[in-house]
PDB file of N, CA and C in Angstrom:
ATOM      1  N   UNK A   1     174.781 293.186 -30.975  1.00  0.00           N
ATOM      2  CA  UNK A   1     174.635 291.785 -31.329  1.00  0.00           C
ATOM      3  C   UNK A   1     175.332 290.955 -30.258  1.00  0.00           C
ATOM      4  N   UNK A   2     174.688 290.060 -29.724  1.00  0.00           N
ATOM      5  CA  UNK A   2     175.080 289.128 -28.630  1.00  0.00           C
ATOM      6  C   UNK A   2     176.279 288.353 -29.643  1.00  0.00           C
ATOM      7  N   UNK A   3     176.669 287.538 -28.826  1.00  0.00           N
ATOM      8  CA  UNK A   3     177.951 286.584 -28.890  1.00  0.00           C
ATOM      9  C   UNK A   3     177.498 285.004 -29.231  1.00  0.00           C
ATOM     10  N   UNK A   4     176.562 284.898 -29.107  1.00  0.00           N
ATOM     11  CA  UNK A   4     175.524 283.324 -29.540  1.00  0.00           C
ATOM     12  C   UNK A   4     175.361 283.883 -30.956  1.00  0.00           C
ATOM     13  N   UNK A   5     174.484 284.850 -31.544  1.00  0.00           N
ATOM     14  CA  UNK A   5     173.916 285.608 -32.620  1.00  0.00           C
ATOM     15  C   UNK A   5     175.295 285.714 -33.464  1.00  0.00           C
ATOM     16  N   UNK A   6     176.347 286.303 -33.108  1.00  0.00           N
ATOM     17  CA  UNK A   6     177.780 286.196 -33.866  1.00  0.00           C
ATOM     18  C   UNK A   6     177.971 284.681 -34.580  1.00  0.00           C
ATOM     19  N   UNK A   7     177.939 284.387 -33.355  1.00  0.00           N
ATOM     20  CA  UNK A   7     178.327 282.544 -33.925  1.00  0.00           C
ATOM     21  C   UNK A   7     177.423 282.011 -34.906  1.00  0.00           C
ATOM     22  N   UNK A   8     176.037 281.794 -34.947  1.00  0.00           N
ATOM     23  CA  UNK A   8     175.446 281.560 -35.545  1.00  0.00           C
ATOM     24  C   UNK A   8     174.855 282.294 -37.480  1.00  0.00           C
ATOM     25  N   UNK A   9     175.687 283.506 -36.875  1.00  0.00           N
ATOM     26  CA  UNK A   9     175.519 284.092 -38.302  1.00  0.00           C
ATOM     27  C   UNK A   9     177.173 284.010 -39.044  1.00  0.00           C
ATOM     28  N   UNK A  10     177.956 283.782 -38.242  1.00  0.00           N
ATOM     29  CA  UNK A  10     179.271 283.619 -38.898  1.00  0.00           C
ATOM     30  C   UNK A  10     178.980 282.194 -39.714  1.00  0.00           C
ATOM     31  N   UNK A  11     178.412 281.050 -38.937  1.00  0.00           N
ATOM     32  CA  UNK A  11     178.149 279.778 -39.438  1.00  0.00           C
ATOM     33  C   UNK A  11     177.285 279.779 -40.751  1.00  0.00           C
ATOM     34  N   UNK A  12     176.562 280.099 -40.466  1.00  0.00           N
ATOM     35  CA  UNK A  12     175.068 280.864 -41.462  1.00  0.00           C
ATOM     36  C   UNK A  12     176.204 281.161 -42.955  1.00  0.00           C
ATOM     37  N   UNK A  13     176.653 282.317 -42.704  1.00  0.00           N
ATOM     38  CA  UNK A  13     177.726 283.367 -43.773  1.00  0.00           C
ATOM     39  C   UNK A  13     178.186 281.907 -44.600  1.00  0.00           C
ATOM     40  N   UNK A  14     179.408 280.939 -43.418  1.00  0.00           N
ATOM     41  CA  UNK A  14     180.328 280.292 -43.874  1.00  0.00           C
ATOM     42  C   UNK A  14     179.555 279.468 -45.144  1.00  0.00           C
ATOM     43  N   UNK A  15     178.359 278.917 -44.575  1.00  0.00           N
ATOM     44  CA  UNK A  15     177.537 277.979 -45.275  1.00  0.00           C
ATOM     45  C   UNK A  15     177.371 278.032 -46.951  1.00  0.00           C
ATOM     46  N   UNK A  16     176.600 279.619 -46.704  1.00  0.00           N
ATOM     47  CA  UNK A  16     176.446 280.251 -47.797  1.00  0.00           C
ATOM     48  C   UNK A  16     177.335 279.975 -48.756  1.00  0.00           C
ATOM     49  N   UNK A  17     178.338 280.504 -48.162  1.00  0.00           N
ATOM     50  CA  UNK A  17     179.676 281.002 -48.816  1.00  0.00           C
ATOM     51  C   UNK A  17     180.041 280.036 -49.837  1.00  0.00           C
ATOM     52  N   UNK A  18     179.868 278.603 -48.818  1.00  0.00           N
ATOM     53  CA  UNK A  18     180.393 277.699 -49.487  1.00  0.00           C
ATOM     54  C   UNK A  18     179.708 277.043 -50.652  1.00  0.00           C
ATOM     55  N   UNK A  19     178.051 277.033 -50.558  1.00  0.00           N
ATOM     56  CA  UNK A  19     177.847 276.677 -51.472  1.00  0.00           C
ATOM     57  C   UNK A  19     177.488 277.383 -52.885  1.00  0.00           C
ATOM     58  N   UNK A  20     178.093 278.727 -52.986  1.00  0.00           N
ATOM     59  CA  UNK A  20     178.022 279.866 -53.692  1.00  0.00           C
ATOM     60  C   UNK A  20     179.379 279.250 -54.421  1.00  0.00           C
ATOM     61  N   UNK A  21     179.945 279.206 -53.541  1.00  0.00           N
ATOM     62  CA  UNK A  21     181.499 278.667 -54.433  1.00  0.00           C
ATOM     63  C   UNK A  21     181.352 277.398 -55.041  1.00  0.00           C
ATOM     64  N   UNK A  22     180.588 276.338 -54.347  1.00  0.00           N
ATOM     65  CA  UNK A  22     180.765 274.821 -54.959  1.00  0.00           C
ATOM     66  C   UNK A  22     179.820 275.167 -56.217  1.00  0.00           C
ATOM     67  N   UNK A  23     178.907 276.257 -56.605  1.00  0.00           N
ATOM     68  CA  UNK A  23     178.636 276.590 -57.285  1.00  0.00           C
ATOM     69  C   UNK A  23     179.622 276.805 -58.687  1.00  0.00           C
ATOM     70  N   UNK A  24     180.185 278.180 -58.529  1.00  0.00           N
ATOM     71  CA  UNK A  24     181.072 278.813 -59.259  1.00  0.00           C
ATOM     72  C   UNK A  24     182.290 278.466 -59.507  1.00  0.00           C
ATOM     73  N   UNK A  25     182.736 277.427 -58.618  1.00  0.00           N
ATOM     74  CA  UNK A  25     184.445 277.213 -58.508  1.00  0.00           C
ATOM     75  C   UNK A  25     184.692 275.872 -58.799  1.00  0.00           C
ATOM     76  N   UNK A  26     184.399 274.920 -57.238  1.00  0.00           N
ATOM     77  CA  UNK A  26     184.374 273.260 -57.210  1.00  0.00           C
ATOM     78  C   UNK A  26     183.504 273.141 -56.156  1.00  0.00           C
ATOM     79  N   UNK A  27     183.091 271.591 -56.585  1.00  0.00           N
ATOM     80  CA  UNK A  27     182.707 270.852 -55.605  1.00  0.00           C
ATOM     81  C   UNK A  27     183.610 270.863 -54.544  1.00  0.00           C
ATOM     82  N   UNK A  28     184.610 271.109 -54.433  1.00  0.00           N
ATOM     83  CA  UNK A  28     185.545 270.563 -53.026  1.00  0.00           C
ATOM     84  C   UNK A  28     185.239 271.650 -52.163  1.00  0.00           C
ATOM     85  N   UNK A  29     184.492 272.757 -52.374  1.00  0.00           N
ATOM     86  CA  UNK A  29     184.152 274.054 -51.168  1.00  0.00           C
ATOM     87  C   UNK A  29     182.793 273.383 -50.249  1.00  0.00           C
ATOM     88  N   UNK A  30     182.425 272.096 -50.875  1.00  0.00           N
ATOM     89  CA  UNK A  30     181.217 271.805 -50.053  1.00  0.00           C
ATOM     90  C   UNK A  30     181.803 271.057 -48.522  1.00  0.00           C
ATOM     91  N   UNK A  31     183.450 270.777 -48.649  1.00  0.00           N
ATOM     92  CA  UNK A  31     183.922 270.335 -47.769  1.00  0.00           C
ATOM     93  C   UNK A  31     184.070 271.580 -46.713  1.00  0.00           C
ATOM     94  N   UNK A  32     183.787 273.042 -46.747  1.00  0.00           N
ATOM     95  CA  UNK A  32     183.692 273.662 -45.381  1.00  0.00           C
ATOM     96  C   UNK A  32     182.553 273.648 -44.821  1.00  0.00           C
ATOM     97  N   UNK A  33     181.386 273.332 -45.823  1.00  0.00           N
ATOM     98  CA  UNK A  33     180.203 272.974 -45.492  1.00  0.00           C
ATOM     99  C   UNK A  33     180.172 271.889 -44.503  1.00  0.00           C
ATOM    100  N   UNK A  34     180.708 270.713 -44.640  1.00  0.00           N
ATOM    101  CA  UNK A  34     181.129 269.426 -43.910  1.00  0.00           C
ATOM    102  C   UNK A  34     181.659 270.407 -42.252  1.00  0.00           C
ATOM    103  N   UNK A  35     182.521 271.048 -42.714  1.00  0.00           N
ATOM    104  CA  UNK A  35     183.555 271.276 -41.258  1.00  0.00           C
ATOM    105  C   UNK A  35     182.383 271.965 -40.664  1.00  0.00           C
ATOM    106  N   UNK A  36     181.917 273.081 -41.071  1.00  0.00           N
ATOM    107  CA  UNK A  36     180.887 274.116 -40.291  1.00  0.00           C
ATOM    108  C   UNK A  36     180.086 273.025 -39.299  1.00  0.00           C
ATOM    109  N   UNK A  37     179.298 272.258 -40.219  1.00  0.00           N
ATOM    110  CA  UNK A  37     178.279 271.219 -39.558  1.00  0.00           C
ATOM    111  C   UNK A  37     179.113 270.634 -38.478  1.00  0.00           C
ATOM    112  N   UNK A  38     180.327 269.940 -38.490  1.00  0.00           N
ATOM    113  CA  UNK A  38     180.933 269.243 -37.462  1.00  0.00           C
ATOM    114  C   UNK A  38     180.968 270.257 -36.105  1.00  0.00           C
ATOM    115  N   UNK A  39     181.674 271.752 -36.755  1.00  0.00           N
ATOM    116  CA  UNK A  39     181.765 272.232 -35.864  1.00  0.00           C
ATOM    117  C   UNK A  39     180.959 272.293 -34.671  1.00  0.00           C
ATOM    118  N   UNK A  40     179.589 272.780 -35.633  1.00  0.00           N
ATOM    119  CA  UNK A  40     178.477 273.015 -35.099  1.00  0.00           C
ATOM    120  C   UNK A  40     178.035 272.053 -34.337  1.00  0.00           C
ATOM    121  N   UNK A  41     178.054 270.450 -34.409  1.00  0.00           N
ATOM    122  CA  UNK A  41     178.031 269.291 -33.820  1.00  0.00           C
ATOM    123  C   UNK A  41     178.933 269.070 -32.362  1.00  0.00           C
ATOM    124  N   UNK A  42     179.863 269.070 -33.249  1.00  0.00           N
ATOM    125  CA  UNK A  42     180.848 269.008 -31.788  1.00  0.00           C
ATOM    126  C   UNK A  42     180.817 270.477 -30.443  1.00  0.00           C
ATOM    127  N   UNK A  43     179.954 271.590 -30.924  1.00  0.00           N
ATOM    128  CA  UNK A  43     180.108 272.474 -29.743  1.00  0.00           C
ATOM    129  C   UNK A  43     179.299 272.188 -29.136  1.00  0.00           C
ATOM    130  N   UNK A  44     178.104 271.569 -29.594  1.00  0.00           N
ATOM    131  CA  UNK A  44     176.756 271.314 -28.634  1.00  0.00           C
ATOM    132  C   UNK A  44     177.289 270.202 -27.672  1.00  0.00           C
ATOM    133  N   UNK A  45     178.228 269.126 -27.985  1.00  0.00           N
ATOM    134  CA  UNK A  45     178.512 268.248 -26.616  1.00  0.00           C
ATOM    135  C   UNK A  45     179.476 268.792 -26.005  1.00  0.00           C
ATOM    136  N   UNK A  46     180.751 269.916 -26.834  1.00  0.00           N
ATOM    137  CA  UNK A  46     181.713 269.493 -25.728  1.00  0.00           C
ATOM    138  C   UNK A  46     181.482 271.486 -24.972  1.00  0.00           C
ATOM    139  N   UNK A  47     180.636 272.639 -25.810  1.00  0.00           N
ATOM    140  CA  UNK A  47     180.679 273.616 -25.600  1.00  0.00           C
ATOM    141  C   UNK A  47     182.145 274.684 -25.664  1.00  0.00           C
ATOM    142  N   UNK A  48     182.864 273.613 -26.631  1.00  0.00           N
ATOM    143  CA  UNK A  48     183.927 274.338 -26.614  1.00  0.00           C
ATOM    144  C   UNK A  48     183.795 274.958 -28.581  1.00  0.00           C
ATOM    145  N   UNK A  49     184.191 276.385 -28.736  1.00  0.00           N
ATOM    146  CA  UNK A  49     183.995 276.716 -30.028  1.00  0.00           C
ATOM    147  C   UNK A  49     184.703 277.760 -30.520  1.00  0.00           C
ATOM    148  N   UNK A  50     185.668 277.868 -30.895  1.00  0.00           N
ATOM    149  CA  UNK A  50     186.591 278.346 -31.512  1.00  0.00           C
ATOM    150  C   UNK A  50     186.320 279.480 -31.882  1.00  0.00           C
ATOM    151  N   UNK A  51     185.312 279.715 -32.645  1.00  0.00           N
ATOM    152  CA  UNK A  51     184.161 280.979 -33.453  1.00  0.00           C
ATOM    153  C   UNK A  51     184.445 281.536 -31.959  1.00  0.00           C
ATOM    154  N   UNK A  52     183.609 281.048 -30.879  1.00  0.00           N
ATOM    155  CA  UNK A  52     183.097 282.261 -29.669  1.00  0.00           C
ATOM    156  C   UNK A  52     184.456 282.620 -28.926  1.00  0.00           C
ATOM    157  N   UNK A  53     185.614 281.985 -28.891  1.00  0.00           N
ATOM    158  CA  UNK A  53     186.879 282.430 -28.285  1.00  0.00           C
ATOM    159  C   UNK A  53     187.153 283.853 -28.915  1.00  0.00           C
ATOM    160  N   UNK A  54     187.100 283.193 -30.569  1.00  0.00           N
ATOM    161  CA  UNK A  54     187.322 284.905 -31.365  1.00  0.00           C
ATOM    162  C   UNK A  54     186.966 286.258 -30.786  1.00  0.00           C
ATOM    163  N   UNK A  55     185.120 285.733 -31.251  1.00  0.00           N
ATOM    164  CA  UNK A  55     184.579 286.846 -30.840  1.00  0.00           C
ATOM    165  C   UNK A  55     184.860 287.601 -29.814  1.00  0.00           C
ATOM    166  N   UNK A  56     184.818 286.706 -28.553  1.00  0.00           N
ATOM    167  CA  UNK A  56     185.231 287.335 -27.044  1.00  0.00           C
ATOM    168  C   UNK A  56     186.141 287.968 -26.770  1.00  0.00           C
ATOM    169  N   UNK A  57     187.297 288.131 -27.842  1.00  0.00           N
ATOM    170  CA  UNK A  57     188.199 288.755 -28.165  1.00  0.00           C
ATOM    171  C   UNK A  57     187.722 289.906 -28.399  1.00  0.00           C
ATOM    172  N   UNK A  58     187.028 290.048 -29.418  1.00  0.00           N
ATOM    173  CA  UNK A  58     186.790 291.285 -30.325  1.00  0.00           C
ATOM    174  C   UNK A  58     185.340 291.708 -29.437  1.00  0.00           C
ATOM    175  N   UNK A  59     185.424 291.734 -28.029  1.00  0.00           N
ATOM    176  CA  UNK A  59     184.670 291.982 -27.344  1.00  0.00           C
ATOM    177  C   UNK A  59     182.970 291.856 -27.742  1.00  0.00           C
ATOM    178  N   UNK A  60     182.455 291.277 -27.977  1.00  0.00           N
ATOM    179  CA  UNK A  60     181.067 290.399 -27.820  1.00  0.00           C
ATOM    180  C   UNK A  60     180.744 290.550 -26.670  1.00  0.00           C
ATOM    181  N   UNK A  61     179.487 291.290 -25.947  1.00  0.00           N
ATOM    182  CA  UNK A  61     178.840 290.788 -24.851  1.00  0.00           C
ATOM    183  C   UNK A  61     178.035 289.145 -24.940  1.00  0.00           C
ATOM    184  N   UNK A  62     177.841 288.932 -23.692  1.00  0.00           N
ATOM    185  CA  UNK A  62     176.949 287.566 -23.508  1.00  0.00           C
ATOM    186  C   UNK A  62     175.452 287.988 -23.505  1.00  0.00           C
ATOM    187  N   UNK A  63     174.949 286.804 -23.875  1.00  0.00           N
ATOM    188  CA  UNK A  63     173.428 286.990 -24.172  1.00  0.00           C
ATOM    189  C   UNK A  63     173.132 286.893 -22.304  1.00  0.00           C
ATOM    190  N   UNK A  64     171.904 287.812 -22.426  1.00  0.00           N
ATOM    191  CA  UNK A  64     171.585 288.505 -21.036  1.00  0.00           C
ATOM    192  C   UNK A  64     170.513 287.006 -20.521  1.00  0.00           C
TER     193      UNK A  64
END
C-alpha cells in the first residue's frame, strides 16, 4: 500500500468512525469529522500532513 492510499484510508476510517459514534455516543464526535475535513483542506494548499509524516515513519513507500 502506497503512502497517498494510507492517508486517504486512515481519513476514510476516521470519518466512519466518527459518525458511528455520533451515532451511538454524541453528537460532539461529529467534531473529528469537522477536523478530518480541515485537515484534508488544509493539506491540499499547504501539502503539509501530519497523517503522511507518521506513516513515513512506519516506512510507507511513495506512490511510483
Amino acid at each position: 500500500m502506497t503512502l497517498e492510499n494510507s492517508v486517504r484510508l486512515l481519513a476514510g476510517f476516521l470519518v466512519l468512525t466518527s459518525l458511528a459514534l455520533n451515532y451511538l455516543v454524541s453528537p460532539y464526535w461529529l467534531l473529528l469529522t469537522v477536523f478530518v475535513g480541515l485537515n484534508l483542506a488544509q493539506s491540499a494548499f499547504t501539502r503539509f500532513c501530519p497523517a503522511k509524516i507518521v506513516f513515513k515513519k512506519l516506512f510507507f513507500k511513495k506512490a511510483a
